[in-house]
N, C-alpha and C. Protein backbone atom coordinates (compact mmCIF):
# COMPACT_ATOMS: atom_id res chain seq x y z
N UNK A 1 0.83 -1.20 0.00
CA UNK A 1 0.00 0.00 0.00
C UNK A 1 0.87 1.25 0.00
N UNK A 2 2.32 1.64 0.68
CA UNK A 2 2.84 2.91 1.04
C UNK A 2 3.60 2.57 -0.58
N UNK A 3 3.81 1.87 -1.36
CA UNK A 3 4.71 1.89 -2.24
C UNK A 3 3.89 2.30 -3.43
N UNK A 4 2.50 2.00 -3.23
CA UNK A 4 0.98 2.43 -4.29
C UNK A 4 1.07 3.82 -3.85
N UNK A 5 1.01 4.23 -2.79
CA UNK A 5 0.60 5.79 -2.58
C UNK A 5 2.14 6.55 -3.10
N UNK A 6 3.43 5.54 -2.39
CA UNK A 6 4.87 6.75 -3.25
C UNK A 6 4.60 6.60 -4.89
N UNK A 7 4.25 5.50 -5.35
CA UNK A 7 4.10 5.56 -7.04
C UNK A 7 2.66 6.88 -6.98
N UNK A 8 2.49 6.95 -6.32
CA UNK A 8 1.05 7.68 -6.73
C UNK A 8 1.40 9.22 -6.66
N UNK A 9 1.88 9.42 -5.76
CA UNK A 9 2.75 10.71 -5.30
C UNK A 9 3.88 11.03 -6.31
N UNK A 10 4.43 10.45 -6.98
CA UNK A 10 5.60 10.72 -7.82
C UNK A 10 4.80 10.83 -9.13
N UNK A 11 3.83 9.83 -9.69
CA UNK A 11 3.17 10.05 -10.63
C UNK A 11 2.47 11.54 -10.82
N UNK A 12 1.78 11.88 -9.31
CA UNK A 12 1.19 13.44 -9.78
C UNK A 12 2.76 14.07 -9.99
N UNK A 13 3.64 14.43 -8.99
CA UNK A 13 4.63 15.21 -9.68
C UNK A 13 5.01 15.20 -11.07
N UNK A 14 5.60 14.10 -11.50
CA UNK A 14 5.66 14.13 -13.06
C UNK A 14 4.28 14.71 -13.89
N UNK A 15 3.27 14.41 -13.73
CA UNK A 15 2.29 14.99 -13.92
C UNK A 15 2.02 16.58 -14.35
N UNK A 16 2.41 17.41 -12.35
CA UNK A 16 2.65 18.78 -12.37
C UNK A 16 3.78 19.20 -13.53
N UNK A 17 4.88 18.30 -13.50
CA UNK A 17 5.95 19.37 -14.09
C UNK A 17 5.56 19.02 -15.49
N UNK A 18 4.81 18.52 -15.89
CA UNK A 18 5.07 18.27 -17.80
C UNK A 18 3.70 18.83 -18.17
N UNK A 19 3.02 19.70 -17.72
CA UNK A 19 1.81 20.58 -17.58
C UNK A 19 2.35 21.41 -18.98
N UNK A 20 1.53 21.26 -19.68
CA UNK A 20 1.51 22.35 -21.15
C UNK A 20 1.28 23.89 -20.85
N UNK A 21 1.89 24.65 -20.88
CA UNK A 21 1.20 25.73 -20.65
C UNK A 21 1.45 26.29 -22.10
N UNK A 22 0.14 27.68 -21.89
CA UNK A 22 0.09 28.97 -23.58
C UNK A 22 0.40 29.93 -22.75
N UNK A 23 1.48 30.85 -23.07
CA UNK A 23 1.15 32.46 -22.54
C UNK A 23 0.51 33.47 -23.34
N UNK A 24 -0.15 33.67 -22.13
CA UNK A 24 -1.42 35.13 -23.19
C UNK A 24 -0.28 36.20 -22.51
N UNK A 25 -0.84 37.23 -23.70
CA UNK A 25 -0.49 38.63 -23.31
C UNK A 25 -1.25 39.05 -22.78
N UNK A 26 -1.06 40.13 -21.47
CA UNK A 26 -2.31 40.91 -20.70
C UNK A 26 -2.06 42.26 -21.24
N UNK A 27 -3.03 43.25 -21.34
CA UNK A 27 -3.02 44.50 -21.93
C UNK A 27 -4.18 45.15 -22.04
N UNK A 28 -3.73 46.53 -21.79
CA UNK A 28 -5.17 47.35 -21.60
C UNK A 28 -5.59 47.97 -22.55
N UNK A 29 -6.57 48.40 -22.92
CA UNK A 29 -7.06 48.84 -24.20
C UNK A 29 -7.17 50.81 -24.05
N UNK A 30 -6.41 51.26 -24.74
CA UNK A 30 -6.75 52.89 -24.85
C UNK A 30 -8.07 52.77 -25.96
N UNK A 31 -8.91 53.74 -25.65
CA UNK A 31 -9.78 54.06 -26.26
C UNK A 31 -9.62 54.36 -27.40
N UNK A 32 -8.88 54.92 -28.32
CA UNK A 32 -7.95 54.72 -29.43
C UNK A 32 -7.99 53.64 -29.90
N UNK A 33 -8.11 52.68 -29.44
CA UNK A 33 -7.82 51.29 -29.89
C UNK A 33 -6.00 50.88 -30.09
N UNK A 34 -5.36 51.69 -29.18
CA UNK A 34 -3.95 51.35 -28.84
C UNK A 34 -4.15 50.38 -27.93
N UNK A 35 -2.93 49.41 -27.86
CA UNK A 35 -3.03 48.27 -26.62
C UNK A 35 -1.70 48.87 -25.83
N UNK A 36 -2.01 48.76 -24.21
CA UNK A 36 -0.88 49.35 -23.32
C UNK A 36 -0.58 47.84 -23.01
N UNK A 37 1.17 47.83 -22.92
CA UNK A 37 1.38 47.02 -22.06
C UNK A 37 0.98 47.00 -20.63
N UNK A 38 0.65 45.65 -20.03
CA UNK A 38 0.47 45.83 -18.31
C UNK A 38 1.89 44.66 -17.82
N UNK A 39 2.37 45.75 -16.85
CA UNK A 39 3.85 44.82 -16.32
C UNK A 39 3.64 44.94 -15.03
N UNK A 40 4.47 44.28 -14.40
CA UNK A 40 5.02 44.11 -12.86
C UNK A 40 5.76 45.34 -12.85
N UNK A 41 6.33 46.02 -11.91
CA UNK A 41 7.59 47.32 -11.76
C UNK A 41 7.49 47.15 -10.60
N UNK A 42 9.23 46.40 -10.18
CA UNK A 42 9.26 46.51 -8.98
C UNK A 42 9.63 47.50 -8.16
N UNK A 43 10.11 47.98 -6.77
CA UNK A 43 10.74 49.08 -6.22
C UNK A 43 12.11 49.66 -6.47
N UNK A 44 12.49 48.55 -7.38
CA UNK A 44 13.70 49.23 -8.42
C UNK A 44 13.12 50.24 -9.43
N UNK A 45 12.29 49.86 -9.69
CA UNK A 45 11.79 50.29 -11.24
C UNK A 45 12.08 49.57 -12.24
N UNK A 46 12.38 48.36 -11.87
CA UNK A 46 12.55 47.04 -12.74
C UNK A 46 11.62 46.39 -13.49
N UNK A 47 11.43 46.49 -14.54
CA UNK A 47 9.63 46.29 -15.47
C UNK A 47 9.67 44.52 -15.53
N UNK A 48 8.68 43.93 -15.40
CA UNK A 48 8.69 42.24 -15.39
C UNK A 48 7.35 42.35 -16.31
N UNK A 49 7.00 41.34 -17.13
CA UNK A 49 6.30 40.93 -17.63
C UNK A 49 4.84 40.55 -16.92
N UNK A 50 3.52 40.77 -17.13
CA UNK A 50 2.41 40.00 -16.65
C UNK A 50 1.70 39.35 -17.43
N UNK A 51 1.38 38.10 -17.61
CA UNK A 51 0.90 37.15 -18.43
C UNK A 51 -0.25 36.29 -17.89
N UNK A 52 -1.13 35.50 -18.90
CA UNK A 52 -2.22 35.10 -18.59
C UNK A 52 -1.54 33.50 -18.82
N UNK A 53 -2.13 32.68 -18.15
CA UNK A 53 -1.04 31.42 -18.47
C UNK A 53 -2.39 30.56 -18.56
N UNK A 54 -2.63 29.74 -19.73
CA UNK A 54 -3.44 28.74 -19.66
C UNK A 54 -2.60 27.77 -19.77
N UNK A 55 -2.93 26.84 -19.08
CA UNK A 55 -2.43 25.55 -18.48
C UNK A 55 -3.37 24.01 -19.05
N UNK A 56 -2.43 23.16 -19.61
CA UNK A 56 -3.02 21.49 -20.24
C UNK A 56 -4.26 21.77 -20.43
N UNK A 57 -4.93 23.44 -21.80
CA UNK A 57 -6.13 23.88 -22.70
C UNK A 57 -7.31 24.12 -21.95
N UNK A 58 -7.02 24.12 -20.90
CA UNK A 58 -8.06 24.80 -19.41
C UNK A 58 -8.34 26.15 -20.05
N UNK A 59 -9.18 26.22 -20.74
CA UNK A 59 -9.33 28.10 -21.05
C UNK A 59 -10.40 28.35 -20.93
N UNK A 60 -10.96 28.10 -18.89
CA UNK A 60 -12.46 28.21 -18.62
C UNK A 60 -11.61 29.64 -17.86
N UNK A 61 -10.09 29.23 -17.10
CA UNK A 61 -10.03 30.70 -16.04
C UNK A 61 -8.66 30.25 -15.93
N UNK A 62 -8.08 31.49 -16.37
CA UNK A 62 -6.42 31.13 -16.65
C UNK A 62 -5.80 32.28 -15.31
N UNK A 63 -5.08 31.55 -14.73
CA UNK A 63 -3.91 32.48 -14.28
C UNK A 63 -3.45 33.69 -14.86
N UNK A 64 -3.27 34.62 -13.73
CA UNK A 64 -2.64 36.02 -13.88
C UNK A 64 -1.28 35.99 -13.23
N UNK A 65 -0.23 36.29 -13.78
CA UNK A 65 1.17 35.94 -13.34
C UNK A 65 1.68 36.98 -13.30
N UNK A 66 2.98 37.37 -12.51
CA UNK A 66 4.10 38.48 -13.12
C UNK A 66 5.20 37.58 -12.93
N UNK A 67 6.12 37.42 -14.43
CA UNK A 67 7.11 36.84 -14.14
C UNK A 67 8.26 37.46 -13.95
N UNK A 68 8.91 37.52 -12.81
CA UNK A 68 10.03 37.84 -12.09
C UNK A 68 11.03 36.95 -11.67
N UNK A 69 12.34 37.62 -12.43
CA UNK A 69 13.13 36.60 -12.15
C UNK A 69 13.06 35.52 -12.14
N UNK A 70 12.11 34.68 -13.18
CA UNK A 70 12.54 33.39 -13.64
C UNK A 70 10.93 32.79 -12.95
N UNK A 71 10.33 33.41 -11.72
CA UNK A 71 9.94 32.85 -11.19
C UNK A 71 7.87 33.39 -11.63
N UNK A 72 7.02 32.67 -11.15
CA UNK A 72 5.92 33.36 -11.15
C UNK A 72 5.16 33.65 -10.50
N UNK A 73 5.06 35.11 -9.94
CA UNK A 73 4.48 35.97 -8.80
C UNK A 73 2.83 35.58 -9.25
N UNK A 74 2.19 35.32 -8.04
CA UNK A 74 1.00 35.55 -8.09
C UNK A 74 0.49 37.17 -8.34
N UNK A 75 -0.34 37.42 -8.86
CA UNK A 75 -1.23 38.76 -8.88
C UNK A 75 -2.77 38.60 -8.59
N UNK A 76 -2.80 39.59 -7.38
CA UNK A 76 -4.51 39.45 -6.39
C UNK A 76 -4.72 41.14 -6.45
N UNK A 77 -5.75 41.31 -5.44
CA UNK A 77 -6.34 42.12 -5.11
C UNK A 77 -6.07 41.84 -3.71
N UNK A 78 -5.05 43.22 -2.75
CA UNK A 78 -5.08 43.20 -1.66
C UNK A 78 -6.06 43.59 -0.85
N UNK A 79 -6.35 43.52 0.51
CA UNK A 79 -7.28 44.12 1.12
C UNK A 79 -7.22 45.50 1.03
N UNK A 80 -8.24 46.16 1.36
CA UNK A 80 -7.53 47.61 1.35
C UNK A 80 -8.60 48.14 1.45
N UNK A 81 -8.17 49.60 1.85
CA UNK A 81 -9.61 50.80 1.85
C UNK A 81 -9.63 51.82 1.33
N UNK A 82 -8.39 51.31 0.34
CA UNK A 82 -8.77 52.72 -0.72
C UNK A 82 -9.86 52.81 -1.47
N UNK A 83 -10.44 53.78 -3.03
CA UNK A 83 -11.46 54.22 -3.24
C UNK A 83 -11.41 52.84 -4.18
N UNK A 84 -10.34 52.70 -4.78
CA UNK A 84 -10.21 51.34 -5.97
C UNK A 84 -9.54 50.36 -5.05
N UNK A 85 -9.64 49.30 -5.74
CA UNK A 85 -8.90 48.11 -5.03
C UNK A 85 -7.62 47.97 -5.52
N UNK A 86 -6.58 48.09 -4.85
CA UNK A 86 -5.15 47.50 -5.19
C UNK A 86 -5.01 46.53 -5.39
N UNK A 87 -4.22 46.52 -7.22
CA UNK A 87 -4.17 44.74 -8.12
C UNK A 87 -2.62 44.76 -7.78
N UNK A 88 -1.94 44.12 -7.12
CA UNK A 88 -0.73 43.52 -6.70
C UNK A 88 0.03 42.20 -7.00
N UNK A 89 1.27 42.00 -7.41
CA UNK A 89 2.05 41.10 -7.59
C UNK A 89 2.43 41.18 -6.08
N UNK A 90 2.46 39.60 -5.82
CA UNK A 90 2.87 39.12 -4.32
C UNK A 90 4.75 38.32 -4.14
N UNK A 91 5.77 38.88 -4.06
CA UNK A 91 7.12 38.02 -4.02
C UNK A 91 6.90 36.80 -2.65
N UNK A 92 7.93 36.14 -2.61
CA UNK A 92 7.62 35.23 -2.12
C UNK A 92 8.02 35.58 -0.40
N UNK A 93 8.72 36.84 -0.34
CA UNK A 93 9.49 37.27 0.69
C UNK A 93 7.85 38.11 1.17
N UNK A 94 6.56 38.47 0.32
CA UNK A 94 5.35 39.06 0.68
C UNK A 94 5.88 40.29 0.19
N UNK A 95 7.35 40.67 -0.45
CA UNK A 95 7.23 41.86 -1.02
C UNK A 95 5.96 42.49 -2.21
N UNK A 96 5.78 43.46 -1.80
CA UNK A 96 3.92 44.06 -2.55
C UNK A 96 4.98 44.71 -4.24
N UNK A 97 4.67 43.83 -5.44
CA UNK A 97 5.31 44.53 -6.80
C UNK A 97 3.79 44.87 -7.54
N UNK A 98 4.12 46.92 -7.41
CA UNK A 98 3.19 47.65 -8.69
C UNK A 98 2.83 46.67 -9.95
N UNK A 99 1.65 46.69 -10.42
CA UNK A 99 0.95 46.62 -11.74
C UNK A 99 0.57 48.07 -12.18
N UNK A 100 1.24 47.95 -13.32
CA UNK A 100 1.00 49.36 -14.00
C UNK A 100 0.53 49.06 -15.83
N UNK A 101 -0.24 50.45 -16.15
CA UNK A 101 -0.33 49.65 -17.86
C UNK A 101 0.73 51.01 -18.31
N UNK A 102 1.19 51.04 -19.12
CA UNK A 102 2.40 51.47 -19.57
C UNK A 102 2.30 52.41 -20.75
N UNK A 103 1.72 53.68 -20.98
CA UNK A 103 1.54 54.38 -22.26
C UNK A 103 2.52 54.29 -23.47
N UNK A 104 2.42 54.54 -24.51
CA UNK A 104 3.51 54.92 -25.58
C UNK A 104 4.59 55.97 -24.97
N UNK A 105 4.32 56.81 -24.55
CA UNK A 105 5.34 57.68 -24.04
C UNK A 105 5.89 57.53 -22.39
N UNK A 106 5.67 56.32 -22.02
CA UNK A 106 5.95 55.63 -20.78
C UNK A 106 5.90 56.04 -19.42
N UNK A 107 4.42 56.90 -19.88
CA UNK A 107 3.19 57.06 -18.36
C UNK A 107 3.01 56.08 -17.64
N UNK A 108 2.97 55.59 -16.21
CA UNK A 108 2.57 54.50 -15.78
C UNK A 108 1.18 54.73 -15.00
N UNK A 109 -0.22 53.49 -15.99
CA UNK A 109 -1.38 53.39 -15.09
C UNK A 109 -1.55 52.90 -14.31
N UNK A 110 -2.54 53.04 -13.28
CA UNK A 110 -2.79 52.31 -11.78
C UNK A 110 -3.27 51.25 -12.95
N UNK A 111 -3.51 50.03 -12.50
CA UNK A 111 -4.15 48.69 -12.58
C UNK A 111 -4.51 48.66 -11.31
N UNK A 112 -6.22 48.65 -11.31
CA UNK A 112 -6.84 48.38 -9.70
C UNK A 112 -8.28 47.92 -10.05
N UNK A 113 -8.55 47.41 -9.33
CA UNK A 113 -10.73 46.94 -8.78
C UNK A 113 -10.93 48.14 -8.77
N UNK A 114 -12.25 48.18 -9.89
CA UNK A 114 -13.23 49.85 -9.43
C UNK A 114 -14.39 49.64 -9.22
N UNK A 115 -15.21 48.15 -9.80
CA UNK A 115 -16.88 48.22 -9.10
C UNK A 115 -16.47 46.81 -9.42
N UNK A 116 -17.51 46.18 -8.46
CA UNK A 116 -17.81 44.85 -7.86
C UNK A 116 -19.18 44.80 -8.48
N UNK A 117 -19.41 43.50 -9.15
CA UNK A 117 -20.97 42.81 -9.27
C UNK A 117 -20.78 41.12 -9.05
N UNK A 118 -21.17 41.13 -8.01
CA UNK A 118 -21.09 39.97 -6.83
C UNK A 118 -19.94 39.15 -6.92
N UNK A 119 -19.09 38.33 -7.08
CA UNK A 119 -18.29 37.71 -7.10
C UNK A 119 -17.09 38.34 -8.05
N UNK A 120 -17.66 38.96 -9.01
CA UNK A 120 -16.81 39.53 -10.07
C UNK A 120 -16.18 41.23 -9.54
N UNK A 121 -14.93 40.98 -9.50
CA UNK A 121 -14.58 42.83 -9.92
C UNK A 121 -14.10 43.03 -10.83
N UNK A 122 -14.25 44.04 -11.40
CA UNK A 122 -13.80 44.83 -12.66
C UNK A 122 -12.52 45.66 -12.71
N UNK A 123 -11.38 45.16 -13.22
CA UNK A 123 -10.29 45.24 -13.15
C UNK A 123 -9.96 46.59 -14.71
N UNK A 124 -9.71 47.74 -14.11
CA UNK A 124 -9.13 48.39 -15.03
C UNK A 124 -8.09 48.99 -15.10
N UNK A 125 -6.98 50.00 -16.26
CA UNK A 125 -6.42 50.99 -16.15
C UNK A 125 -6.65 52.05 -15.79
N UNK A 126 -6.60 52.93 -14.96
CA UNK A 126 -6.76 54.29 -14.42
C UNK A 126 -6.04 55.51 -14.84
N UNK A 127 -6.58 56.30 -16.20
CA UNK A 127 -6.14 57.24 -17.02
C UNK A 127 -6.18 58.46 -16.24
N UNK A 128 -5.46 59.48 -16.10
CA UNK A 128 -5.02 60.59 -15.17
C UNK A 128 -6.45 61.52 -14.87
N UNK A 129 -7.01 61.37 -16.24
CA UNK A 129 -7.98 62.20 -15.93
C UNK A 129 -9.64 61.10 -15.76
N UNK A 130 -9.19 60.46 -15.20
CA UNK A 130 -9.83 59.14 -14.47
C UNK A 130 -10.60 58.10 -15.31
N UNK A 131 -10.65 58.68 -16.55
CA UNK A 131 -11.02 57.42 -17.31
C UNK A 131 -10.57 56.09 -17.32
N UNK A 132 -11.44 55.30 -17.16
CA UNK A 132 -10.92 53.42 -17.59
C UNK A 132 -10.42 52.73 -18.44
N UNK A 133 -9.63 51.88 -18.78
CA UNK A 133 -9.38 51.08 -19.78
C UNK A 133 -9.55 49.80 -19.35
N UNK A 134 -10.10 49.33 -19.96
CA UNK A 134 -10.38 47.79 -20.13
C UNK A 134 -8.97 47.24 -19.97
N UNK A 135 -8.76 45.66 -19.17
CA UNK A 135 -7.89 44.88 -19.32
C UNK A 135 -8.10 44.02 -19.52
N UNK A 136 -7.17 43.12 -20.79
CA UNK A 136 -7.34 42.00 -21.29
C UNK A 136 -6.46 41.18 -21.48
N UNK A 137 -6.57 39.70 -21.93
CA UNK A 137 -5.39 38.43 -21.87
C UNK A 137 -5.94 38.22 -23.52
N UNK A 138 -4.73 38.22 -24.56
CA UNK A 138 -4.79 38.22 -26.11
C UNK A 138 -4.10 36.69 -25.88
N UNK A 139 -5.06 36.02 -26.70
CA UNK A 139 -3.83 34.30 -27.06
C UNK A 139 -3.11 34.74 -28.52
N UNK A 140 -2.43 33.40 -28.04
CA UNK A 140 -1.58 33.92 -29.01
C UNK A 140 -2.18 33.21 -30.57
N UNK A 141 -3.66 32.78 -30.16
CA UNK A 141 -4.44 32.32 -31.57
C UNK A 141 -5.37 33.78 -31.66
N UNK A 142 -5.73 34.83 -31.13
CA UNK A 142 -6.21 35.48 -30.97
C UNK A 142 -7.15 35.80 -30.48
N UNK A 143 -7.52 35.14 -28.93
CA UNK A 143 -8.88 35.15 -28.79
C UNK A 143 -8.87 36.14 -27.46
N UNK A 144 -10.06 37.26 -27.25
CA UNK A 144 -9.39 37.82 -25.84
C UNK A 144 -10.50 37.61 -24.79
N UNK A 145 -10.10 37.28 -23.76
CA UNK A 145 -10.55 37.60 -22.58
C UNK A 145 -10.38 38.29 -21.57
N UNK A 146 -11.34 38.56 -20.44
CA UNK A 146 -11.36 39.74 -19.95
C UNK A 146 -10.65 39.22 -18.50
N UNK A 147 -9.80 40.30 -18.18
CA UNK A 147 -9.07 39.99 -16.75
C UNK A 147 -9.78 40.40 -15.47
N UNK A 148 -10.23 40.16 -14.67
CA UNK A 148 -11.49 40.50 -14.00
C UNK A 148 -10.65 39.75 -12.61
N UNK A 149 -11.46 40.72 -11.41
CA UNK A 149 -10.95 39.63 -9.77
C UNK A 149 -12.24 38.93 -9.02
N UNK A 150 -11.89 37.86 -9.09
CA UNK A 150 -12.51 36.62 -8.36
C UNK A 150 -12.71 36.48 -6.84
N UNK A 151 -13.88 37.02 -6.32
CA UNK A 151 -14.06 36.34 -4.80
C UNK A 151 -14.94 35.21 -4.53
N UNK A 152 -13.77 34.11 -3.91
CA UNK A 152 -14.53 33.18 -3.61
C UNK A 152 -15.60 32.86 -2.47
N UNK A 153 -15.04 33.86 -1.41
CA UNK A 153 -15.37 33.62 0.15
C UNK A 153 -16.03 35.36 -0.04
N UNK A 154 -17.16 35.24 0.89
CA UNK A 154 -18.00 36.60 1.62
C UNK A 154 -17.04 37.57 2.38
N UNK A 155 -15.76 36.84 2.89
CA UNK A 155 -14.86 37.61 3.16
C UNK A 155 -14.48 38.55 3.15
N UNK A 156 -14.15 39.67 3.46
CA UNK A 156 -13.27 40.62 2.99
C UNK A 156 -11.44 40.05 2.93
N UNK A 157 -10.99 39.48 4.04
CA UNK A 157 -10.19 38.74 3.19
C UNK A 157 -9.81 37.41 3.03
N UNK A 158 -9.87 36.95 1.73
CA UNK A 158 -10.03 35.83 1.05
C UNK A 158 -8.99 35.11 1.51
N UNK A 159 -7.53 35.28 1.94
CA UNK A 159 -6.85 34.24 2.06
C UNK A 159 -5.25 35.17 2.46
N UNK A 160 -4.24 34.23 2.54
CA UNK A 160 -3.16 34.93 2.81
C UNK A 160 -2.19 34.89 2.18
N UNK A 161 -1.18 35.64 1.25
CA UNK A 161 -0.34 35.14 0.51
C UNK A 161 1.33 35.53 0.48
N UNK A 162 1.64 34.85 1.02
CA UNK A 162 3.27 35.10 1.80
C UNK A 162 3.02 36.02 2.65
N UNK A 163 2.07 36.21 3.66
CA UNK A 163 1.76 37.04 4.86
C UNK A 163 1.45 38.41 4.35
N UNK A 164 0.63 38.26 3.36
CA UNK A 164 -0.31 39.42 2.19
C UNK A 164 -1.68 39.33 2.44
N UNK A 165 -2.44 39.96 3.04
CA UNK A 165 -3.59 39.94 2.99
C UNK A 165 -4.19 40.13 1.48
N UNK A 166 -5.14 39.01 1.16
CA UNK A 166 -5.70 39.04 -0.65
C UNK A 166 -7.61 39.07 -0.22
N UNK A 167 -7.73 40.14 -1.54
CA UNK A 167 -8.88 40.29 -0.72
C UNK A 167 -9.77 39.15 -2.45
N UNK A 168 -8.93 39.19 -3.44
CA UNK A 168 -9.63 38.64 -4.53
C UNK A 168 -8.18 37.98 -5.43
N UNK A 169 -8.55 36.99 -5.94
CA UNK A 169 -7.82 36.37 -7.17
C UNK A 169 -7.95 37.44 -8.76
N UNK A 170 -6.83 36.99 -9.31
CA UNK A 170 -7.08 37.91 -10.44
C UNK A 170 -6.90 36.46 -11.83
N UNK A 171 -7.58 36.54 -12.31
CA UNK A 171 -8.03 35.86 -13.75
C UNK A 171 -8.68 36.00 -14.63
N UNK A 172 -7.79 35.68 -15.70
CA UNK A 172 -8.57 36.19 -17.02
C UNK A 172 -9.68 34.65 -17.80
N UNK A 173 -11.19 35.78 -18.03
CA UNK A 173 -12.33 34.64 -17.94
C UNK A 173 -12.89 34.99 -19.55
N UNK A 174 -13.20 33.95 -19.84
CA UNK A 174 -14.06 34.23 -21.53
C UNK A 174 -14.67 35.61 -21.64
N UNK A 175 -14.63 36.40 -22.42
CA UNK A 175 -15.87 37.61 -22.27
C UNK A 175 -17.09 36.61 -22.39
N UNK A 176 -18.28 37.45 -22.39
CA UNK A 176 -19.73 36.87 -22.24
C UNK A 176 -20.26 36.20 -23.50
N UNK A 177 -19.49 36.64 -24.81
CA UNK A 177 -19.92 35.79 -25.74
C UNK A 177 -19.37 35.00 -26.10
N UNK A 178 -18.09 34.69 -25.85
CA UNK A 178 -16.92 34.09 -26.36
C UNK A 178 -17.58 32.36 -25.87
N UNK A 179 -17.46 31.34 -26.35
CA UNK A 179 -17.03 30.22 -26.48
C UNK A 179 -16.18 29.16 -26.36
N UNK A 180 -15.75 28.84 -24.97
CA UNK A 180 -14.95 27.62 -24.42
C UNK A 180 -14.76 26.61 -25.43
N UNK A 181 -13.68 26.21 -25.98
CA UNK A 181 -13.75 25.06 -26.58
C UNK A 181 -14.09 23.78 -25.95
């Protein structure tokens, strides 16, 4: 029996590590119909990539990542009481890394929660003179979905992440007409 459960245990690992993944691009939409990059920037001012990662063709609710240094930071929604919700990359040390969307002339936007409809928040760019931009995950077949934050629990906060209070998950979900394969 313990030699069924170590084959069983080693089998999921091999399992985990040979996991297919797609990286989407995440990006916010200027009204223009320009696409902003959205990155990580850490307290260096070090720009990291944020990506939508679908994993072995799961493209019901893909991961929101910032990859740093090799590695991949979760991105949530911290608790908080500001007017928007703070969208945050979490290090593993619980260091808090900016999400910003990134203009052509290399303005940096807030990326934050601005209205909640029940489980769902609405994840946008925050233009100076307070307009929104939509954020989105582009495949790389072209299909986009919308990056939106996920509460699972009635909570205010949902869970803890390297001693980070998270008040929501961030994932990118089909828009409303789009079609799951």
């Amino acid at each position: 029996m313990r030699a069924l459960m170590v084959f069983s245990y080693v089998a999921f690992i091999v399992s985990v590590a040979c996991a297919e993944e797609k990286i989407w691009h995440v990006k916010a939409i200027h009204p223009e119909g320009k696409l902003l990059d959205v990155k990580a920037i850490d307290k260096q001012g070090k720009v990291h990539s944020v990506k939508a990662i679908e994993t072995d063709g799961n493209q019901h609710l893909l991961d929101i990542k910032a990859l740093v240094d090799g590695k991949k930071l979760p991105v949530k929604i911290l608790v908080s009481d500001d007017k928007y919700a703070p969208v945050k990359a979490i290090g593993e040390n619980g260091a808090i890394i900016d999400i910003k969307a990134i203009t052509a002339d290399g303005e940096k936007l807030d990326v934050k929660g601005v209205k909640r409809s029940g489980s769902i928040i609405h994840i946008k760019a925050i233009a100076p003179d307070g307009a929104f931009y939509g954020v989105k995950a582009l495949s790389p077949d072209g299909r986009v979905y919308d990056v939106k934050g996920i509460k699972m629990s009635a909570e205010r906060e949902e869970t803890k992440v390297n001693g980070v209070s998270v008040a929501a998950h961030i994932k990118a979900l089909p828009q409303a007409s789009e079609t799951v394969k």
